[in-house]
Protein backbone atom coordinates (compact mmCIF):
# COMPACT_ATOMS: atom_id res chain seq x y z
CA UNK A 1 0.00 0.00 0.00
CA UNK A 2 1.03 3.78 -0.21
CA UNK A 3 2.35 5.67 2.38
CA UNK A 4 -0.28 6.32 4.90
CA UNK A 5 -3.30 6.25 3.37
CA UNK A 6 -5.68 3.48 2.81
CA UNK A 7 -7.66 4.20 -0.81
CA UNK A 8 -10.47 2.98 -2.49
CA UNK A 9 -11.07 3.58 -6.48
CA UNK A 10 -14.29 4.94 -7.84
CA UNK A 11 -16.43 1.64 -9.71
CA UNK A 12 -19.12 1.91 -11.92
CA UNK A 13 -21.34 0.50 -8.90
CA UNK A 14 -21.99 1.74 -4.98
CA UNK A 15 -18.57 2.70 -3.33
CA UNK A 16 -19.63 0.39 -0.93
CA UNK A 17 -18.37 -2.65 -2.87
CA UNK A 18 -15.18 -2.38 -2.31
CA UNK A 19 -13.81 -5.30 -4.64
CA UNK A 20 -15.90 -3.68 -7.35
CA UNK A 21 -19.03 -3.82 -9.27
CA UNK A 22 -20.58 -7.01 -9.83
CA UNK A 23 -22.49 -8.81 -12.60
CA UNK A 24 -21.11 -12.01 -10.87
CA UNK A 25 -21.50 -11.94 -6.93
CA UNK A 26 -19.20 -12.83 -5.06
CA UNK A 27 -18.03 -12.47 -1.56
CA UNK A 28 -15.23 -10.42 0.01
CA UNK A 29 -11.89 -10.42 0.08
CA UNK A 30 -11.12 -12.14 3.39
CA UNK A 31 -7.68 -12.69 3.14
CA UNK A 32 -4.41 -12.28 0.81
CA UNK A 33 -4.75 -12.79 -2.38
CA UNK A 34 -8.73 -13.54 -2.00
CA UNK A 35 -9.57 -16.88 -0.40
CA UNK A 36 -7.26 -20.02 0.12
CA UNK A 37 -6.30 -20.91 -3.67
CA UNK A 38 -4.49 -17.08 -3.39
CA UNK A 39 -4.90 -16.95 -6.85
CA UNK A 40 -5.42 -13.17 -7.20
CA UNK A 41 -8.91 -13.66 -9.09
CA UNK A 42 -12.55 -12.59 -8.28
CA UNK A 43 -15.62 -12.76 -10.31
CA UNK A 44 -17.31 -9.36 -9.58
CA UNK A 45 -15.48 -6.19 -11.75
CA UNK A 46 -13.22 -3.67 -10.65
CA UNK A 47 -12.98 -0.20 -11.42
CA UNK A 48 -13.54 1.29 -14.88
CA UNK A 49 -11.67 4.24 -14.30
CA UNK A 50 -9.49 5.95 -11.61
CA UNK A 51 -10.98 8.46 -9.56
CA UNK A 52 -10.35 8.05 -5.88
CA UNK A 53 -13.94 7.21 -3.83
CA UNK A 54 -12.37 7.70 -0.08
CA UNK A 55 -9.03 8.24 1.26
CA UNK A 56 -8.13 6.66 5.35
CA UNK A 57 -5.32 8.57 6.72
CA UNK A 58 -3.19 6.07 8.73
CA UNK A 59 -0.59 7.14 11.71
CA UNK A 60 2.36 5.85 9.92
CA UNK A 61 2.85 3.78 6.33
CA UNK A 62 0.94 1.12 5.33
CA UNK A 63 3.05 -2.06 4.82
CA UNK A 64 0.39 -4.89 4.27
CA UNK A 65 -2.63 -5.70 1.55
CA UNK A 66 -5.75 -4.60 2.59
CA UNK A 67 -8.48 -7.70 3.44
CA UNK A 68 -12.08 -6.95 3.42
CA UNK A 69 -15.07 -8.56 5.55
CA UNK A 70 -16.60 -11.06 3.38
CA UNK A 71 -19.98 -8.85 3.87
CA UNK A 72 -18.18 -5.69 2.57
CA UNK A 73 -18.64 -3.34 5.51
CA UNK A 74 -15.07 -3.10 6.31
CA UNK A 75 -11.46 -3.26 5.55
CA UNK A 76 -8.36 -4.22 7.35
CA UNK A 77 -4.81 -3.13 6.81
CA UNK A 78 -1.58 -3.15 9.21
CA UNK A 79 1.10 -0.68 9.44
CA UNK A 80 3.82 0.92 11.60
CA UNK A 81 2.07 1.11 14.32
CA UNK A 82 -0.66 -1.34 14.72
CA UNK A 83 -4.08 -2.60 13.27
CA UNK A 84 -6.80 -0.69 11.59
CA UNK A 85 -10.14 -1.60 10.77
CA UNK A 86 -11.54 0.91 8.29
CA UNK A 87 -15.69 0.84 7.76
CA UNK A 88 -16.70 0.62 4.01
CA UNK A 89 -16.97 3.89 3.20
CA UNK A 90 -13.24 5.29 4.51
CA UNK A 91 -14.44 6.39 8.10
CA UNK A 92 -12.52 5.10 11.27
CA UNK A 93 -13.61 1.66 12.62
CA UNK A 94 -10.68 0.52 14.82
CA UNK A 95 -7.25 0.45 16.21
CA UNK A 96 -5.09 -1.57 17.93
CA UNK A 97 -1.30 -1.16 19.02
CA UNK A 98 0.30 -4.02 19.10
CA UNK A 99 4.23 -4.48 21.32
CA UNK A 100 6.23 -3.71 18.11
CA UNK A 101 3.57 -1.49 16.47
CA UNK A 102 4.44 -3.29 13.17
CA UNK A 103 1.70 -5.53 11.43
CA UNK A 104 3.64 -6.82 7.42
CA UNK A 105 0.90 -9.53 6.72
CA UNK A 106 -2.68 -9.53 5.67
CA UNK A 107 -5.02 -10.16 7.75
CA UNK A 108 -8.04 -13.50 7.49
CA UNK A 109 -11.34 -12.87 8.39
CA UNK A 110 -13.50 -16.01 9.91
CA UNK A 111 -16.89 -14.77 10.02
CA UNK A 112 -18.01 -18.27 11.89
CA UNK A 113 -16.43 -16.93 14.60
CA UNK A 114 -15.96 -13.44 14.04
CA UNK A 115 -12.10 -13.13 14.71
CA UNK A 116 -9.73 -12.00 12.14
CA UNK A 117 -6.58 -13.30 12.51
CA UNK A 118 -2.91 -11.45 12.09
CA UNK A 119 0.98 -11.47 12.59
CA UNK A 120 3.02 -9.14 14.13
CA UNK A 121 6.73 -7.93 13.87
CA UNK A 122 6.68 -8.96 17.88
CA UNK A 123 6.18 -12.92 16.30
CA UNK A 124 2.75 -13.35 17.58
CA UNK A 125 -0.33 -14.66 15.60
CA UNK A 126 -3.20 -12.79 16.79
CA UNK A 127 -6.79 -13.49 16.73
CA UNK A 128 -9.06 -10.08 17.24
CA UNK A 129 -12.45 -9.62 17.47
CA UNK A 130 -13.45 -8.79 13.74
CA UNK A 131 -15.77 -5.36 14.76
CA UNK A 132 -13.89 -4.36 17.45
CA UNK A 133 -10.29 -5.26 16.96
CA UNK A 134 -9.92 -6.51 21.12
CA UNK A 135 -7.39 -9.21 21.44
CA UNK A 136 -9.57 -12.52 21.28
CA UNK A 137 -6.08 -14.99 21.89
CA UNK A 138 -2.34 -14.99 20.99
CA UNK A 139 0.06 -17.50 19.64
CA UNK A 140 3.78 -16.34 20.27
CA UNK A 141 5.96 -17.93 17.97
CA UNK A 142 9.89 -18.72 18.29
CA UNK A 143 13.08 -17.47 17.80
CA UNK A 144 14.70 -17.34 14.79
CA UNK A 145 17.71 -19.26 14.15
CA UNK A 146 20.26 -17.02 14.78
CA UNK A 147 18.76 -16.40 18.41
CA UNK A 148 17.22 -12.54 17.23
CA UNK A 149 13.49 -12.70 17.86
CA UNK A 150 10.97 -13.86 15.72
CA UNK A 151 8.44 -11.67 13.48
CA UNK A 152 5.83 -12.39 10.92
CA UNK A 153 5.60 -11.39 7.13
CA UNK A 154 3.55 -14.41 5.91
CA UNK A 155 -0.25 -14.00 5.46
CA UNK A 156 -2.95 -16.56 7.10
CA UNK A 157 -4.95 -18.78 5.03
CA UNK A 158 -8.11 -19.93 6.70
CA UNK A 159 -9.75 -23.25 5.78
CA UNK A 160 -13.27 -24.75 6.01
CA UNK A 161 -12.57 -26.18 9.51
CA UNK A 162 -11.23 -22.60 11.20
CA UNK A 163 -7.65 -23.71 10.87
CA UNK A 164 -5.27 -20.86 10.28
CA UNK A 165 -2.02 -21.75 8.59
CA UNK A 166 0.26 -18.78 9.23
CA UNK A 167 4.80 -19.08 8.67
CA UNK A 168 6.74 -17.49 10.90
CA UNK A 169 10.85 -16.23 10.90
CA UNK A 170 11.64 -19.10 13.48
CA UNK A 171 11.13 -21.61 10.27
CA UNK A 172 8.06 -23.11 10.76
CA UNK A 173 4.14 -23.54 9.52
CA UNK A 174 1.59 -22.99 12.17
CA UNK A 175 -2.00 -24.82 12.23
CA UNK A 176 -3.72 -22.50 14.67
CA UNK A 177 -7.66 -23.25 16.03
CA UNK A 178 -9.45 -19.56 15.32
CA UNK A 179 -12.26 -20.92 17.76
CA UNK A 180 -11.67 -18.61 20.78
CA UNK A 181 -12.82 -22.13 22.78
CA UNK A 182 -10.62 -24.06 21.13
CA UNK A 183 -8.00 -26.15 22.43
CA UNK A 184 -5.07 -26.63 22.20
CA UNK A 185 -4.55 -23.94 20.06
CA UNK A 186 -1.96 -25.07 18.19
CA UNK A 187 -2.54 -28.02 15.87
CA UNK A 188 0.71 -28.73 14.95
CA UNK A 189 3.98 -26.88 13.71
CA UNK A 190 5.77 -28.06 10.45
CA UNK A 191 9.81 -26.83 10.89
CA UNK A 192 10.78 -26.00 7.35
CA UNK A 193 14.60 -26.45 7.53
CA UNK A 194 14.70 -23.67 10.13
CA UNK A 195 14.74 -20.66 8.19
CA UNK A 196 12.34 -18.04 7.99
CA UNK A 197 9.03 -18.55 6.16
CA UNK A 198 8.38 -14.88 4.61
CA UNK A 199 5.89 -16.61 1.82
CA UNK A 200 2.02 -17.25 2.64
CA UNK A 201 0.46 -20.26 2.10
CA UNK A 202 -1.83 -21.61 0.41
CA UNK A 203 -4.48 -25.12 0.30
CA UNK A 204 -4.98 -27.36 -1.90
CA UNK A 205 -8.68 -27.40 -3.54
CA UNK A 206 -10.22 -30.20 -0.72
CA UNK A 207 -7.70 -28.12 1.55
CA UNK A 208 -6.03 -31.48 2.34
CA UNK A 209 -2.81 -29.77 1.56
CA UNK A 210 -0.70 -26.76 2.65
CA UNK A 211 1.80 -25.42 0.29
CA UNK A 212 4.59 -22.59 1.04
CA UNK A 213 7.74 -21.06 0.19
CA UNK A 214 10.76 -20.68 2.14
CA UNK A 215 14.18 -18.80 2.87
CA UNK A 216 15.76 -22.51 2.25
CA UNK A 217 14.67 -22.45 -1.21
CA UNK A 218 12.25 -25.32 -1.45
CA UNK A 219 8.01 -25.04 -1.87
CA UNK A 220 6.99 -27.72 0.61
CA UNK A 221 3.19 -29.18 0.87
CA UNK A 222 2.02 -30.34 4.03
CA UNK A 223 -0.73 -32.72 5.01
CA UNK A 224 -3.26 -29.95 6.23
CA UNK A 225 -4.37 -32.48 9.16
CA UNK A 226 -0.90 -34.36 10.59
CA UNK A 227 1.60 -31.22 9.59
CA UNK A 228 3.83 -33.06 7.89
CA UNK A 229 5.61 -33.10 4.72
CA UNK A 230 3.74 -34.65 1.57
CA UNK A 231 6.44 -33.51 -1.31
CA UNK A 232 9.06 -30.68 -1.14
CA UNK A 233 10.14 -28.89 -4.73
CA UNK A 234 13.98 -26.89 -4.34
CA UNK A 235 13.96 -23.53 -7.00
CA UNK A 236 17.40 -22.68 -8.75
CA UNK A 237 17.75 -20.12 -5.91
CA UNK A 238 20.03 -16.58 -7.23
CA UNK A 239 21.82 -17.01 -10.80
CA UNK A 240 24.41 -15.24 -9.66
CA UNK A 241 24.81 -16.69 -6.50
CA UNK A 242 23.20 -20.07 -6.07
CA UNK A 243 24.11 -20.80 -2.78
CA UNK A 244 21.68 -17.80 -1.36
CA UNK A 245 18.39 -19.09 -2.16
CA UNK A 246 15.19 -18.09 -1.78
CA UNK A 247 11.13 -18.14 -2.17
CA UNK A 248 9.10 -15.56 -1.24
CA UNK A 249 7.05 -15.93 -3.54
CA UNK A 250 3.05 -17.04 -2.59
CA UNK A 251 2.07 -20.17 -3.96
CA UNK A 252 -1.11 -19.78 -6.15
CA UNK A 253 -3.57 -22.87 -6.60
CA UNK A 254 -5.45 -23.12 -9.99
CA UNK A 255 -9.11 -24.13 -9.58
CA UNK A 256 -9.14 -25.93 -13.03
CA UNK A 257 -6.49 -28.77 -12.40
CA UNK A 258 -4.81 -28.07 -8.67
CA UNK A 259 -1.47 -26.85 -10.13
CA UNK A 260 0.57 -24.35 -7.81
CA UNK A 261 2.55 -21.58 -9.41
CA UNK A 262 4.91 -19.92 -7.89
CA UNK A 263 7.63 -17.70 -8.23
CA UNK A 264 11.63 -17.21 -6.59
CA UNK A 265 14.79 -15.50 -6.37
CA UNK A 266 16.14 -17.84 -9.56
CA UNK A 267 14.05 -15.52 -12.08
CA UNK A 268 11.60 -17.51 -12.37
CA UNK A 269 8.10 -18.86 -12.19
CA UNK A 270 7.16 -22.53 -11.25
CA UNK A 271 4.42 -24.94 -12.46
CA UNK A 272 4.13 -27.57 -9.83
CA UNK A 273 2.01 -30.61 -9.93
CA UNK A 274 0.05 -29.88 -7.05
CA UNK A 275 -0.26 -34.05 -5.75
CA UNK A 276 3.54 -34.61 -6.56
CA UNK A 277 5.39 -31.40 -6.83
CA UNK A 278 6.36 -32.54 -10.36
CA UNK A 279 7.94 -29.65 -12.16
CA UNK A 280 5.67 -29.19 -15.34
CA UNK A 281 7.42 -25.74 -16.41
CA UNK A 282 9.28 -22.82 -15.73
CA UNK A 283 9.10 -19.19 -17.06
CA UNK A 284 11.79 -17.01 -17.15
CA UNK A 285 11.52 -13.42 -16.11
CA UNK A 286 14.83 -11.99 -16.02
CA UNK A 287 14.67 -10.91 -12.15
CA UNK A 288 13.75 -11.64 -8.84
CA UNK A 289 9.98 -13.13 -8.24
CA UNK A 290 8.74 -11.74 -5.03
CA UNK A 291 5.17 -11.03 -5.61
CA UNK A 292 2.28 -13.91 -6.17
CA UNK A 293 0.95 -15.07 -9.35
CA UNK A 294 -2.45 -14.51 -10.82
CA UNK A 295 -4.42 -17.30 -12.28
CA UNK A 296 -7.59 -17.02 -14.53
CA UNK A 297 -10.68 -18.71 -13.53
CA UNK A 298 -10.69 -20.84 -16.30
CA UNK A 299 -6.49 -21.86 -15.57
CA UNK A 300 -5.44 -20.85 -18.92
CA UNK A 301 -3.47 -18.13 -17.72
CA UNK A 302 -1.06 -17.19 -15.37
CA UNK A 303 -0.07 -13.31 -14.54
CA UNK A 304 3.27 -12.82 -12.89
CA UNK A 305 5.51 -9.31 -11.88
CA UNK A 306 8.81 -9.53 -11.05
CA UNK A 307 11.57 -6.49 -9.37
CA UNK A 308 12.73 -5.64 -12.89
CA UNK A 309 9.41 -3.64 -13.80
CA UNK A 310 8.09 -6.72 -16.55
CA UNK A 311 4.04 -7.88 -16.05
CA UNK A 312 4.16 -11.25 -17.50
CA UNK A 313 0.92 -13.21 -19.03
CA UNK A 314 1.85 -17.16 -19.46
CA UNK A 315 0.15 -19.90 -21.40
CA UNK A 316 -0.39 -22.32 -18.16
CA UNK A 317 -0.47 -25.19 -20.07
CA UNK A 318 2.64 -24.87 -21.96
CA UNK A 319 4.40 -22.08 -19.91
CA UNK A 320 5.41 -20.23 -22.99
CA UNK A 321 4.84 -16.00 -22.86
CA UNK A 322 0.91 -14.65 -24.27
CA UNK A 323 2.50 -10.99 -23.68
CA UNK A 324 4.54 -9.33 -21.60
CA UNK A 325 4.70 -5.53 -20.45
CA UNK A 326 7.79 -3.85 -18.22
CA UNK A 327 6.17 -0.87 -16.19
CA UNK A 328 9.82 0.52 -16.07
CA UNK A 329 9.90 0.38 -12.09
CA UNK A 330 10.25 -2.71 -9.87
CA UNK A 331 6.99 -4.82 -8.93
CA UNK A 332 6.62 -6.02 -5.64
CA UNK A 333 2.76 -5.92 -5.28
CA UNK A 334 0.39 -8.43 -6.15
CA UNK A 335 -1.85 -8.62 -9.05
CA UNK A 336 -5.14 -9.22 -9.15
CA UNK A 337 -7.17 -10.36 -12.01
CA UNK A 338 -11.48 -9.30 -12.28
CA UNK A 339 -13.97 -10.73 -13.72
CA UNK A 340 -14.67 -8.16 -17.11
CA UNK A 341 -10.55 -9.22 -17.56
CA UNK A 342 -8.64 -6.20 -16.43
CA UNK A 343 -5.49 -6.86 -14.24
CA UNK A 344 -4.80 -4.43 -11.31
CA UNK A 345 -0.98 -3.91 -10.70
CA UNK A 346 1.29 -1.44 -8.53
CA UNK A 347 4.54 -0.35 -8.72
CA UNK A 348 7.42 1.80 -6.86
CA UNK A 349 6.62 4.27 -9.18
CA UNK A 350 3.73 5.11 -6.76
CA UNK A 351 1.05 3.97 -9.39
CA UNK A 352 -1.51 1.75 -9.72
CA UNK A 353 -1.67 0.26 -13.11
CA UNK A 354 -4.82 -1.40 -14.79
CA UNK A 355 -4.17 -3.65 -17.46
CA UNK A 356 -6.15 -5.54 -20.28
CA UNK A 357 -5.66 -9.24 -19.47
CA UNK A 358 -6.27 -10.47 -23.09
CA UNK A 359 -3.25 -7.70 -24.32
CA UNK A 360 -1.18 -6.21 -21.44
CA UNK A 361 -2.70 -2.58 -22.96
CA UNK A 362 -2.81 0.20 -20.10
CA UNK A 363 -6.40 0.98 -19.45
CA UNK A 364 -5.96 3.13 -17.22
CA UNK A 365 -3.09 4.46 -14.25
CA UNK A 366 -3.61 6.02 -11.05
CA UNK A 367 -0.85 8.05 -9.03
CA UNK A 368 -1.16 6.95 -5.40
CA UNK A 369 1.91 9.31 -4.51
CA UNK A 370 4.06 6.45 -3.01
CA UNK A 371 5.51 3.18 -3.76
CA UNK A 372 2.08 0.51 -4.18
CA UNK A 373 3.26 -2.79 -2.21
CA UNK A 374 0.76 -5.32 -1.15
């Protein structure tokens, strides 16, 4: 996100809406990347055009993508100094301070039991009441490796059960109950080499399986019930250095066939059978992968960004470029594809860029007056 403000674009529908207008229906964005394939896609439409609706004026810079309540009636966003929940139409809902003031990840919203569940930079998990933002329960996670203390970038994925499956810098998966009754809390832990898990996961379509990048350079799956490992998949890690690896990356689940794409530090993105972790392809994109792929409804397509400034559109069954587009500044945000086929993209150029999916053609470019990350 921008600086310190929170923004909503103008749609041709109610401003209410924040995901957009909506031929389709479809509910909220409850957590990164839009529910637990993370695939970056929704049905309804986004903006047509790029006046600003609202503006929220945070205390210090937003450093997290925005979730909204799967009824629409409000938005949550971390920063520098805490949690905010923003009502639908840009006026103050809630804050809370957390010990380190920092919140990196997105929040997940589980309506069934109204808590919305976040990291901190202090390397607790927290579950807050979803209209109120009160401290529901905590999870502290460990220390990293190197004995400095633990903090959270990855993003919670929630699954059908209340499960939240959240990484952590001390190297390992959490299962965590969202149930405030719940017990134990923690399901299980899954220790991925011991090195910092900066990637969110994601599950499988009968959410039998976790998947996730980490700082060792592998994308492991887990089984979603026992925590432990089903296949693991190691990336080429930096061509110019090959022993510093990494995936940050998000894996993204198609809904057509279950494959998980993801991207890394080696330049490139990954097809992955999603039962075996069988390589299918790889796409090259000339730089670092940091963001999460996009993937069409249908899983024809895959949309990927990478730090040299180049929007990439890939043929997902053969891996082989439809178009490609370089936005001239580097990409760390996350695209997201709508349903009428335009793909929303931000850059450190402090815009937000809306692209035809069919072409790569600009559409349309807002100036959000900072770098757009998230």
């Amino acid at each position: 996100m921008s600086k310190k403000f929170v923004c909503a674009l103008m749609s041709s529908m109610s401003a209410s809406n924040v995901v957009g207008s909506r031929p389709h229906t479809e509910t909220g964005w409850g957590m990164f990347r839009g529910g637990p394939y993370r695939d970056g896609s929704t049905l309804n439409w986004g903006p047509t055009h790029n006046g600003t609706a609202w503006r929220f004026l945070l205390k210090g810079r937003a450093l997290a993508a925005p979730s909204v309540h799967p009824d629409g009636s409000m938005i949550y966003v971390g920063g520098h100094d805490g949690f905010y929940g923003v009502n639908a139409d840009g006026t103050f809902g809630f804050f809370t301070r957390i010990a380190s003031g920092v919140v990196n990840c997105a929040a997940a919203v589980c309506v069934k039991h109204n808590v919305v569940v976040v990291g901190g930079q202090d390397g607790v998990v927290y579950g807050f009441h979803a209209r109120t933002g009160v401290e529901v329960w905590r999870v502290q996670t460990g220390k990293q490796q190197n004995g400095k203390p633990a903090y959270i970038f990855s993003s919670p994925v929630l699954d059908d059960r209340s499960i939240a499956y959240i990484g952590a810098a001390d190297g390992k998966l959490y299962a965590v109950a969202v149930d405030p009754a719940a017990t134990p809390r923690v399901h299980w832990t899954f220790d991925a080499r011991g090195e910092p898990i900066w990637s969110s996961p994601a599950l499988s379509g009968d959410q039998t399986m976790v998947y996730v990048g980490g700082v060792d350079n592998f994308v492991h799956a887990v089984d979603a019930v026992r925590g432990t490992k089903v296949w693991e998949f190691e990336a080429g890690g930096f061509p110019d250095d090959p022993d510093d690896p990494d995936v940050d990356s998000s894996p993204a689940v198609s809904r057509s066939d279950g494959t998980v794409y993801v991207g890394s530090f080696d330049n490139r993105l990954h097809a992955l059978d999603g039962a075996t972790g069988r390589a299918k392809w790889s796409y090259e994109t000339r730089d670092d992968v940091i963001s999460s792929p996009a993937v069409s409804r249908d899983g024809k397509h895959v949309f990927v960004s990478s730090l040299s400034g180049g929007v990439h559109c890939v043929d997902a069954s053969k891996g082989s470029r439809v178009w490609s587009t370089n936005l001239g500044q580097p990409i760390y945000d996350e695209a997201v594809l709508d349903g009428k086929g335009t793909l929303y993209v931000g850059a450190d150029d402090g815009k937000l860029y809306a692209l035809d999916a069919a072409s790569g053609r600009t559409q349309w470019v807002h100036d959000v007056g900072d770098k757009v990350r998230g």
